[in-house]
Structures are given as structure tokens and as C-alpha cells.
Protein backbone atom coordinates (compact mmCIF):
# COMPACT_ATOMS: atom_id res chain seq x y z
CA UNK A 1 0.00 0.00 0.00
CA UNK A 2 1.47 3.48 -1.14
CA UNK A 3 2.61 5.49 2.44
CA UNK A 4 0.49 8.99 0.64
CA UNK A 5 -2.84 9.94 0.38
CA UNK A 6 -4.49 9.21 -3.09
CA UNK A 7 -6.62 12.62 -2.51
CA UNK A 8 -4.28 14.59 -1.47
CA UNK A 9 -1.02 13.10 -1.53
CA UNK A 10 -0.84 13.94 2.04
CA UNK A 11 1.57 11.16 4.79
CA UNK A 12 -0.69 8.64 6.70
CA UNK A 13 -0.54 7.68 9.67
CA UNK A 14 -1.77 4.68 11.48
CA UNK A 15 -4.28 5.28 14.69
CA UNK A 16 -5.38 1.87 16.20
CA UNK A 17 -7.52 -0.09 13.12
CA UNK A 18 -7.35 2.85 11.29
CA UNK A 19 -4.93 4.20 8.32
CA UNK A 20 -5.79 8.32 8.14
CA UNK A 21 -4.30 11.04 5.95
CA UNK A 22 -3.12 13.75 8.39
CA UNK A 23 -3.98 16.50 6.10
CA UNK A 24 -7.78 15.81 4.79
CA UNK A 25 -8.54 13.05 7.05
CA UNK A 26 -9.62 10.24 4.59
CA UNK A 27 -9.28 6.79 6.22
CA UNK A 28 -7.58 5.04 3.56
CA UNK A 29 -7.67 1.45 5.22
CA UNK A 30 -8.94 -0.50 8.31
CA UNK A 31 -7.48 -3.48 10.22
CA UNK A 32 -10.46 -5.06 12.56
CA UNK A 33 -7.94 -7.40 14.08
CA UNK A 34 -6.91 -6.64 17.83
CA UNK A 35 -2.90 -6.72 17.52
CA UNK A 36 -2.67 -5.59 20.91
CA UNK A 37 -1.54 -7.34 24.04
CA UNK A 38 -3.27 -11.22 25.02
CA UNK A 39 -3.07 -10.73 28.63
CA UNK A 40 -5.00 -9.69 30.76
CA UNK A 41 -4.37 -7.45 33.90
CA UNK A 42 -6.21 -9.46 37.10
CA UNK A 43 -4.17 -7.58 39.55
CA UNK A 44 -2.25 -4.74 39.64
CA UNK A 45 1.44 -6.67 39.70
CA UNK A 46 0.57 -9.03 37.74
CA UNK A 47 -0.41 -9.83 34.13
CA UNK A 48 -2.17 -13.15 33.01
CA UNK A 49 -2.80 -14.06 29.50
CA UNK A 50 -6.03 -16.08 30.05
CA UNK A 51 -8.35 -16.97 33.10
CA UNK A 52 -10.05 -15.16 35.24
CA UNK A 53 -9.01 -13.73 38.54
CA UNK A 54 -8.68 -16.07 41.88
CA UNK A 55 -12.00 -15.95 43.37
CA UNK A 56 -12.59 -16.69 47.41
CA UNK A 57 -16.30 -17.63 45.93
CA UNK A 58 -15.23 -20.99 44.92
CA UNK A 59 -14.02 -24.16 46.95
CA UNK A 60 -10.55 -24.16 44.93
CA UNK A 61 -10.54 -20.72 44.34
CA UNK A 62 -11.30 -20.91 41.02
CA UNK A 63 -8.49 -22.86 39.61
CA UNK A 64 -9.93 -25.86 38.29
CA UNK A 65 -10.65 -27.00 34.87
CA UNK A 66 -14.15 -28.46 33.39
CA UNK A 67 -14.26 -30.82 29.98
CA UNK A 68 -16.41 -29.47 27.92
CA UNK A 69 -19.27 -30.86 25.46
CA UNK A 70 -18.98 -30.86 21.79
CA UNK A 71 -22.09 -32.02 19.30
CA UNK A 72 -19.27 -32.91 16.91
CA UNK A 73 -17.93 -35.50 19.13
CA UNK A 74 -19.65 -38.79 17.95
CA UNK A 75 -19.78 -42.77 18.83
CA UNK A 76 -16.69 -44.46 21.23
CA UNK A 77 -15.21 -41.12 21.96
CA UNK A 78 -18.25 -39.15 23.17
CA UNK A 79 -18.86 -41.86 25.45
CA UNK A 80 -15.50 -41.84 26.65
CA UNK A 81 -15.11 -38.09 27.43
CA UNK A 82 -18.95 -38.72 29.20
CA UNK A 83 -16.44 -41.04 31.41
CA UNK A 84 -13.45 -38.57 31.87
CA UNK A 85 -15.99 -35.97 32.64
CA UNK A 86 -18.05 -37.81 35.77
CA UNK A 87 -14.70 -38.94 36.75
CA UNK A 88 -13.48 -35.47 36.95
CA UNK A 89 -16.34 -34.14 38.67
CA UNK A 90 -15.91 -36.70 41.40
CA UNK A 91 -11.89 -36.18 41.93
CA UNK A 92 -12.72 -32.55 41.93
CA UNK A 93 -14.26 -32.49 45.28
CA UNK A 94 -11.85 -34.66 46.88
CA UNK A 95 -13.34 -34.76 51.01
CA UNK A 96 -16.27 -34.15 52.92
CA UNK A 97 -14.78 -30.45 53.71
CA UNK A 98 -14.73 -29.49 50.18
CA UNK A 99 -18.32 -31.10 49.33
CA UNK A 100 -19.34 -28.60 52.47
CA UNK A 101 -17.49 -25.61 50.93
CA UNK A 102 -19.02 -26.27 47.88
CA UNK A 103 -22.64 -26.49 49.01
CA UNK A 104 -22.04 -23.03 51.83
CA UNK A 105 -21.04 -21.18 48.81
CA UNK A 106 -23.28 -22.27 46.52
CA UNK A 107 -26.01 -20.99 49.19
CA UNK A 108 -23.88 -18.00 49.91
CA UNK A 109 -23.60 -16.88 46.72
CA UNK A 110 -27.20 -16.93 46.32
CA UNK A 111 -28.03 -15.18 49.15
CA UNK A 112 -26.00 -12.15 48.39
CA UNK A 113 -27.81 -12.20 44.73
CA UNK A 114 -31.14 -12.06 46.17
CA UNK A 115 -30.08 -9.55 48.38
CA UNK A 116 -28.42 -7.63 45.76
CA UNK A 117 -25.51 -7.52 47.52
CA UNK A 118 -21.50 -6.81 45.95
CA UNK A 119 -19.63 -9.23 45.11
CA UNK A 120 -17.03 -8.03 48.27
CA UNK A 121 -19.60 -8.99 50.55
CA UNK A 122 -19.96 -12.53 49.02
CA UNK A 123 -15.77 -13.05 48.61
CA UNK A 124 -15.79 -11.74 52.45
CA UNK A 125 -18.77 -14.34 53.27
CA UNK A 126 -17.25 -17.41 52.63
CA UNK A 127 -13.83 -16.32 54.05
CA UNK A 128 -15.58 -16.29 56.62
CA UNK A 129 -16.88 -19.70 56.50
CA UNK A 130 -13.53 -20.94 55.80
CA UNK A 131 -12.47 -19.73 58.96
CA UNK A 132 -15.36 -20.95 61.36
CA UNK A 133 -14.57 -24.27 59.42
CA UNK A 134 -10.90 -24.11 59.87
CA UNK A 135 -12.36 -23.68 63.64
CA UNK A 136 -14.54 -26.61 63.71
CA UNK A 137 -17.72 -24.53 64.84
CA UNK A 138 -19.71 -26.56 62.20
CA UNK A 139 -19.86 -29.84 64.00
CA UNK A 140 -23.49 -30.50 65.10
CA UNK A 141 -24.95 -27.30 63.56
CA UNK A 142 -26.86 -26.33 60.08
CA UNK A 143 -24.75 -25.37 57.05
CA UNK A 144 -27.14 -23.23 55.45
CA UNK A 145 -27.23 -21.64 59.22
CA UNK A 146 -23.37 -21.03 58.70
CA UNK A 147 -23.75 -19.57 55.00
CA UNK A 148 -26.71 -16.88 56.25
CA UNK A 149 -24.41 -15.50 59.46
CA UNK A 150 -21.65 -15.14 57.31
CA UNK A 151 -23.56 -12.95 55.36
CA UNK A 152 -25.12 -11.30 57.93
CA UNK A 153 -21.54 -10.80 59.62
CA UNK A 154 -20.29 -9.15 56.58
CA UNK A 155 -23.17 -7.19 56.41
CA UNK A 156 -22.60 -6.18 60.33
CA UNK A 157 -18.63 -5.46 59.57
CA UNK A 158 -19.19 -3.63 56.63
CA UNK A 159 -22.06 -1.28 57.90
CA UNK A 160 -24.39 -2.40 55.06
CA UNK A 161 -27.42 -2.26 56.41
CA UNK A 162 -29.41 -5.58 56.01
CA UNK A 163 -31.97 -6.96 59.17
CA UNK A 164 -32.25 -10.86 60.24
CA UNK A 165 -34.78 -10.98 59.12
CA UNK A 166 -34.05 -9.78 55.37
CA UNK A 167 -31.28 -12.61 55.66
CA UNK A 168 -33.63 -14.92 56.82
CA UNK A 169 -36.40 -14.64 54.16
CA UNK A 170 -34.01 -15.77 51.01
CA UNK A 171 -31.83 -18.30 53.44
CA UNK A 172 -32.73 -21.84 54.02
CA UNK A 173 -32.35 -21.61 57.42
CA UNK A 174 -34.68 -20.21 60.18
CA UNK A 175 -33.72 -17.77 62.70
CA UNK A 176 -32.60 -19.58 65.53
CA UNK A 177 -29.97 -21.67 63.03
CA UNK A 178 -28.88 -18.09 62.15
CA UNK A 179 -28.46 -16.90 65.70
CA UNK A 180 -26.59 -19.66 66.59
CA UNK A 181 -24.03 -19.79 63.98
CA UNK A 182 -23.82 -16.19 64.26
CA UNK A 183 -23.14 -16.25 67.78
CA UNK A 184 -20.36 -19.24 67.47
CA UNK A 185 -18.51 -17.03 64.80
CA UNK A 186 -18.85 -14.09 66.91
CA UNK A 187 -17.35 -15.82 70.25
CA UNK A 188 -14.77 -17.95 68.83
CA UNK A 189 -13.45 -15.56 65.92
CA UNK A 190 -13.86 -12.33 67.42
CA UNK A 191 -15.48 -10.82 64.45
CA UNK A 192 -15.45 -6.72 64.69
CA UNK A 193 -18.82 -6.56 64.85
CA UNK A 194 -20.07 -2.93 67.06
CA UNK A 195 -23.61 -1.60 67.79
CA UNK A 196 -25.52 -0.76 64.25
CA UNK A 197 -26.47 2.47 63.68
CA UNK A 198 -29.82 3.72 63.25
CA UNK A 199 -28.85 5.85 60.56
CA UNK A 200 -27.53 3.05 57.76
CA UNK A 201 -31.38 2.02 57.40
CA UNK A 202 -32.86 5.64 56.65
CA UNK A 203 -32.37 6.09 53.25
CA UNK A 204 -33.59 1.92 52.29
CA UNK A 205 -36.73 2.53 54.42
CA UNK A 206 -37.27 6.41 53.16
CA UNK A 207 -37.06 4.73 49.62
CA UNK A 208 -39.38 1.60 50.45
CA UNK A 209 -42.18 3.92 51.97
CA UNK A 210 -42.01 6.26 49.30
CA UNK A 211 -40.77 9.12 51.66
CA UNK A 212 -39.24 12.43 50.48
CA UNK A 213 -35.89 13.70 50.87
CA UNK A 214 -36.62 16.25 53.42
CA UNK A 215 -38.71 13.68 55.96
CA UNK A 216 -35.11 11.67 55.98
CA UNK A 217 -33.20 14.66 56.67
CA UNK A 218 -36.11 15.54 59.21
CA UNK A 219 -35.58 11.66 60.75
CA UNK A 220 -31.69 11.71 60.91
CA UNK A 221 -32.35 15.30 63.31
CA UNK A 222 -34.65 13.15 65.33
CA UNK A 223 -31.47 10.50 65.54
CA UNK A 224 -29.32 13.29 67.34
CA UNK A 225 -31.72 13.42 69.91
CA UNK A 226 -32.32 10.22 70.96
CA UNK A 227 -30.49 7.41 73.14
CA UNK A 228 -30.70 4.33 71.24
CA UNK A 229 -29.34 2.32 73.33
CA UNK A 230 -30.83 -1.08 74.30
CA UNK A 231 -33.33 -0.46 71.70
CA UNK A 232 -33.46 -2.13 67.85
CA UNK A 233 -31.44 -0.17 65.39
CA UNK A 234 -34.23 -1.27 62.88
CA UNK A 235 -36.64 0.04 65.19
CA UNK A 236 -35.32 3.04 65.97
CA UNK A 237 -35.15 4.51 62.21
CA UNK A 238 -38.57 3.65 61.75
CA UNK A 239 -39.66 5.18 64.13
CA UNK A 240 -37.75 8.56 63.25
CA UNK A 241 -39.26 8.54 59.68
CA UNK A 242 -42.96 7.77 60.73
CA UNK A 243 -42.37 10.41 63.57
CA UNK A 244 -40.85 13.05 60.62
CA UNK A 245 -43.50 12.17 58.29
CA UNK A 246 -46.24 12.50 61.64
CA UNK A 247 -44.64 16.14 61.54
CA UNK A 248 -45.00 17.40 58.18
CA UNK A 249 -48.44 15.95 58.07
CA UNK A 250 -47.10 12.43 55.52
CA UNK A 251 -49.48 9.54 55.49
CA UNK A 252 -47.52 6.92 56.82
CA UNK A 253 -48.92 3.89 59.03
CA UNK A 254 -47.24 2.67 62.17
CA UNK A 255 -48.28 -0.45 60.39
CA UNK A 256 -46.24 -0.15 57.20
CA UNK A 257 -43.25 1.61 58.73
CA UNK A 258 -42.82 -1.51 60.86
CA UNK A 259 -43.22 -3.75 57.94
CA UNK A 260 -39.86 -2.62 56.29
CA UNK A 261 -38.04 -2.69 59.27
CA UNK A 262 -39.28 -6.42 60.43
CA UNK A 263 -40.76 -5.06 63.97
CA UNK A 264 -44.07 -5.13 65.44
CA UNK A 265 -45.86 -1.83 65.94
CA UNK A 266 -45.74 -2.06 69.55
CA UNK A 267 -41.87 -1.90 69.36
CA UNK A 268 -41.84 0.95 66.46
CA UNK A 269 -44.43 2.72 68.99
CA UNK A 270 -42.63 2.23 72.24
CA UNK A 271 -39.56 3.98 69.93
CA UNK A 272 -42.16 6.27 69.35
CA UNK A 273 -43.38 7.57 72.44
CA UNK A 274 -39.85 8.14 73.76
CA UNK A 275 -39.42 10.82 70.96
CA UNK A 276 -42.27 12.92 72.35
């Protein structure tokens, strides 16, 4: 190809896919192949050419290898990479630990979807079961009681705010299996866990009953002036935003205030009352 313009006999120069004239700007030829670089940058010191990134998410962190399915494959060997296949799948969980990994994250990872949850929360999550299994805490208790309080603990150490009972109602396991798991991770491994504030629920519960900014803003005042403690955190912001909204004349039940934060209306009203 001739290195000048055929318009304008102007030099060309070469921008990505693209051959241009730098005088009129005609692109004289293209080049859709990617000559660039194969790898791929998974962390910052270090460049891979394929795979993706380690992942805490999986029982072998995401290192092992699947044999795939081909419709081409036909007669003696299909049938014997059908064999090499189940027999990889069984060597690929190789104990009882692993099989338990696998199923916690499975459930974990599902629970953080249907909470809608990032993907740091989930990675954190089954750290976190690692280490109460490293521990032995799950001897004699429920798995899927494990996978929810890891979430949950996450939740609690990363001040995302998220209520038992929002963990509960996507987890497989009831309430009490939460509790206890949470409380075996929380004495054994010390988890940083503090006292929840009020405050991380106001704008999810403003949102949920349709509430303005200024009634949240209005709520978070009310928060200044009032001792929480010994009360439910849950409770507590509810009970700010139905009294805001009570203020600037918002219909708002006591009802349906206490239905997003999963109290009764006796508790949202004793909150209540100690406003006045």
C-alpha cells in the first residue's frame, strides 16, 4: 500500500484499526484485528494471559478446569469423554470439607444475589466460613445456618445495612440456626462486629415507603436526639421517619413503617413515644 494519500497526496498515519491522511482526514484502510496485548491485567502486579481472577467464591478458588461438550464429538469417543468428565467431577471435590465448601457457597452466593448484595460482601462471606470451618464450629450445627451468618456478619462489619430478618427470608435456614451460627462465629473468631447504627437504614426505608428527601433529613435530626441504646437499630429509624413524616403531616402507618423494618408496631411505637 502506497505510504500517501491518493486525494491529497498527504503522509498517513496509522491510529489503532485505522490508516488516516493527516492533512484531509480520509481513512484510507482498516485493520479489525486486535494486535494488541493477550493478557489480561487481574491484579495490579501481575499480568495473566487467560483466566479469570482467583476468586474466594469458589471451593478451589477458582483454579480448576471443566471438559467441555462438543455435538461434533460422535460414537466411542463421546462416550468416553462422558467417562473422563463424571470422573473429573468426582476427583474434583476430593473430602467431605470441600463437598461442604461447595454447598455453603453455593447458598452463599445466592443469598447475596437475592439480596443484591457486591460481590465483596460474598468473597468476604465465605472467608468467613472458611475460617469458622478451619475452627470446627460446624460440627453438630446447620450449614445453610453457617452460609446466612456469614452474610449477615459481613453485612454487620461492613455497615451495610441488612436486618435478620431480610437474611432470613431468602436463606434456608430459620432464625434460631442463624443466631446460633452467628453467635459461634462471633465468640470464637472475634469478628469486629459494634452496635448498628440507626442511621444506615434511613435512606432503604425512606425509599421503600415512598418518603421524600426532606422527611429523611427531618428523621436523621430526630437520631441526634435520641439514646438508642438497648433499643433495635431497625426500630429506631422507623420510628424517626414515621415520627418526621407524623410532623410534616405524611401519610404513613405505624403499620407499614414496621413492615420494612421487620418489627411489630408495639416496638416501632414504644420507639415512638420516647421521641415525644
Amino acid at each position: 500500500m502506497s505510504r500517501s494519500c491518493p486525494e491529497c497526496q498527504g503522509s498517513l498515519a496509522t491510529e489503532r484499526i485505522e490508516t488516516v491522511c493527516t492533512e484531509c482526514g480520509l481513512v484510507v484502510a482498516d485493520d479489525p484485528l486486535d494486535r494488541g496485548p493477550e493478557w489480561r491485567a487481574c491484579d495490579a502486579d501481575e499480568r495473566e494471559r487467560t483466566g479469570a481472577p482467583l476468586t474466594r467464591s469458589r471451593h478451589d478458588r477458582g483454579l480448576s478446569t471443566e471438559i467441555g461438550r462438543s455435538t461434533r464429538v460422535k460414537g466411542r469417543k463421546r462416550r468416553r469423554l462422558a467417562r473422563m468428565r463424571r470422573q473429573h467431577d468426582r476427583a474434583r471435590i476430593a473430602s467431605k470439607t470441600d463437598r461442604n465448601k461447595v454447598y455453603a457457597f453455593t447458598e452463599i452466593r445466592r443469598v447475596v444475589s437475592q439480596l443484591s448484595l457486591p460481590y465483596s460482601v460474598r468473597d468476604q462471606a465465605c472467608a468467613l466460613f472458611s475460617s469458622a470451618q478451619d475452627e470446627s464450629l460446624l460440627r453438630g450445627r446447620s450449614l445453610e445456618g453457617f452460609a446466612a451468618a456469614a452474610v449477615y456478619a459481613v453485612c454487620r462489619t461492613n455497615s451495610v445495612a441488612r436486618t435478620v430478618g431480610e437474611v432470613v427470608a431468602v436463606a434456608r435456614a430459620d432464625r434460631n440456626e442463624l443466631r446460633a451460627a452467628y453467635a459461634a462465629m462471633n465468640r470464637d473468631l472475634g469478628l469486629p462486629v459494634g452496635p448498628i447504627d440507626p442511621r444506615e437504614y434511613l435512606p432503604r426505608f425512606a425509599t421503600e415507603l415512598a418518603l421524600p428527601p426532606a422527611i429523611e433529613r427531618r428523621a436523621r435530626a430526630l437520631l441526634d436526639d435520641l439514646t438508642v441504646g438497648g433499643k433495635n437499630p431497625s426500630g429506631v429509624a422507623a420510628a424517626c421517619l414515621y415520627a418526621a413524616a407524623r410532623d410534616t403531616d405524611h401519610a404513613v402507618t405505624q403499620a407499614d413503617a414496621a413492615a420494612v423494618a421487620d418489627v411489630t408496631p408495639v416496638t416501632l411505637r414504644s420507639t415512638y413515644r420516647a421521641l415525644d
